[in-house]
Protein backbone atom coordinates (compact mmCIF):
# COMPACT_ATOMS: atom_id res chain seq x y z
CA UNK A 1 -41.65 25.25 13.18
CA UNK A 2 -39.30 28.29 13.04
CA UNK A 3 -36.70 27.47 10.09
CA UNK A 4 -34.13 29.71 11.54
CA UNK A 5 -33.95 27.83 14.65
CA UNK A 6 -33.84 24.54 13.68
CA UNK A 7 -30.42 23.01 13.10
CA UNK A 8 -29.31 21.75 9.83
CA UNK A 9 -27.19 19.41 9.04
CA UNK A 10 -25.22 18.37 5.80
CA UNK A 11 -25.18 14.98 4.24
CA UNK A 12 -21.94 13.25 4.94
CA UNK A 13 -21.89 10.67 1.80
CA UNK A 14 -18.30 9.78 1.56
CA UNK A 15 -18.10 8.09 5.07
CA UNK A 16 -16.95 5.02 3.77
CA UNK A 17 -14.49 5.61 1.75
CA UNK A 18 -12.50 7.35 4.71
CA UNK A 19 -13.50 4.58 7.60
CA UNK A 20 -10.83 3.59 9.75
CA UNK A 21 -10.84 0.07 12.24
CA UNK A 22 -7.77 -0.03 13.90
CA UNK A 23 -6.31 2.88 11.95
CA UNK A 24 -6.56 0.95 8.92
CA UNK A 25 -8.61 1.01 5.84
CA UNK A 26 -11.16 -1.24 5.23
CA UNK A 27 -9.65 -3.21 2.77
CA UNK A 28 -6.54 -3.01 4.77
CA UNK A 29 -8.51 -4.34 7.74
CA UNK A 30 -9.79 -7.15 5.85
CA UNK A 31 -6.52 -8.38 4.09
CA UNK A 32 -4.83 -8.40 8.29
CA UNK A 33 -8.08 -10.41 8.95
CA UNK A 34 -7.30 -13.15 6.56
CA UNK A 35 -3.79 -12.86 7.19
CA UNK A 36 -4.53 -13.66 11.15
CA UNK A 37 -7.17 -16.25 10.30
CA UNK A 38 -4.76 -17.97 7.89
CA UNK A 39 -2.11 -18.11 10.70
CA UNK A 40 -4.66 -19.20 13.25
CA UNK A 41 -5.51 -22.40 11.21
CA UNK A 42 -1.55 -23.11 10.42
CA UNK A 43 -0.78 -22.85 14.05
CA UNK A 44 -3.91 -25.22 14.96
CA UNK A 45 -3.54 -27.75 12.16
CA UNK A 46 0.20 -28.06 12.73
CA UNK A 47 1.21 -27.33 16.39
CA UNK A 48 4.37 -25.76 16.40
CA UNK A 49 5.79 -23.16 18.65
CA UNK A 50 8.55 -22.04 15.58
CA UNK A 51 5.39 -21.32 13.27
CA UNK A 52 3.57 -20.12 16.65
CA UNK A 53 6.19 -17.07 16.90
CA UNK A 54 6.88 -16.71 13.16
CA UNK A 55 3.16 -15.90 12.53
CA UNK A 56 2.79 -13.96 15.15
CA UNK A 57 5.73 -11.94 13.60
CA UNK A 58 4.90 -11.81 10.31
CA UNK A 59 1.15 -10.57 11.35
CA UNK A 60 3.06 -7.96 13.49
CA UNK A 61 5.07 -6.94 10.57
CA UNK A 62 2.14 -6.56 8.33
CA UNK A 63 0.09 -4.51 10.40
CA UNK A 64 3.17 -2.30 10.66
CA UNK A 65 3.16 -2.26 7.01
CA UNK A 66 0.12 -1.58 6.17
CA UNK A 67 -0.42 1.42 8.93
CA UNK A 68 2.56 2.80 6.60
CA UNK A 69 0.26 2.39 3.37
CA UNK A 70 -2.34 3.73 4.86
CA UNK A 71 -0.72 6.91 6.28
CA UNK A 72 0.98 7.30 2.70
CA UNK A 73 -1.46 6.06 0.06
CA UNK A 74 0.31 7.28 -2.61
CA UNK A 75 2.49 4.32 -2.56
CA UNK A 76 -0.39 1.86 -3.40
CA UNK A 77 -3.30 3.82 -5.22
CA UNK A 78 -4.24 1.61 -7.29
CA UNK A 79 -7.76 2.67 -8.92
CA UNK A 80 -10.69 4.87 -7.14
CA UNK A 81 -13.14 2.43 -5.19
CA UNK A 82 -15.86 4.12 -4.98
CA UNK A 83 -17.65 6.20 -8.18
CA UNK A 84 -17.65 10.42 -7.91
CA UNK A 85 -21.20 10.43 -8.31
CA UNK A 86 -24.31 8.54 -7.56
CA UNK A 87 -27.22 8.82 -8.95
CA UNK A 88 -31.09 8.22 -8.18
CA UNK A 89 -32.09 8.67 -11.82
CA UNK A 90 -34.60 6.27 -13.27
CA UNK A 91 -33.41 4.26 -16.36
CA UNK A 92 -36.02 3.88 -18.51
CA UNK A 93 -36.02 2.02 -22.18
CA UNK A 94 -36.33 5.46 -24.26
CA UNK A 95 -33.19 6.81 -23.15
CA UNK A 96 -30.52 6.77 -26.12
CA UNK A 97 -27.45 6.06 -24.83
CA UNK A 98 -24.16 6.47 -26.39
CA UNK A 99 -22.38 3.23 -27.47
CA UNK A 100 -18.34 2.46 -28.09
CA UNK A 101 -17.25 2.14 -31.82
């Protein structure tokens, strides 16, 4: 009703790109999940309480690792993720486009 009153809020579209689970990245997050899944189906297919404590390390020391990498991301920037602009413009087949040589 009255514009003035009415709160406004801006569009937050780089959420992503900044989400944290567990203080880690995504893709972070998802490399420790396969790292823990791989060393859940080791320890199950081969019972054995040396490779039960050894991945249980070596998880420990990769989440430690990769908190590091993701409080310094310098060290492993590989390429941007995630394009500086989207856009909601039609395509259509009259456009001219400019091709490589």
């Amino acid at each position: 009703m009255y514009p003035s009153l009415m709160k406004q809020y801006e569009v937050y579209r780089h959420i992503r790109g900044r989400a944290l689970i567990f203080g880690l990245p995504v893709a972070f997050f998802a490399l420790q999940m396969l790292a823990v899944i791989g060393s859940l189906m080791a320890v199950i297919f081969s019972f054995d309480l040396v490779l039960l404590f050894g991945a249980m390390m070596a998880n420990g020391i990769l989440y430690g690792l990769l908190l590091k990498w993701a409080q310094r991301p310098e060290l492993v920037q590989v390429g941007n993720v995630f394009p500086h602009m989207i856009s909601n413009k039609k395509i259509t087949l009259h456009e001219t486009y400019d091709e490589l040589p």
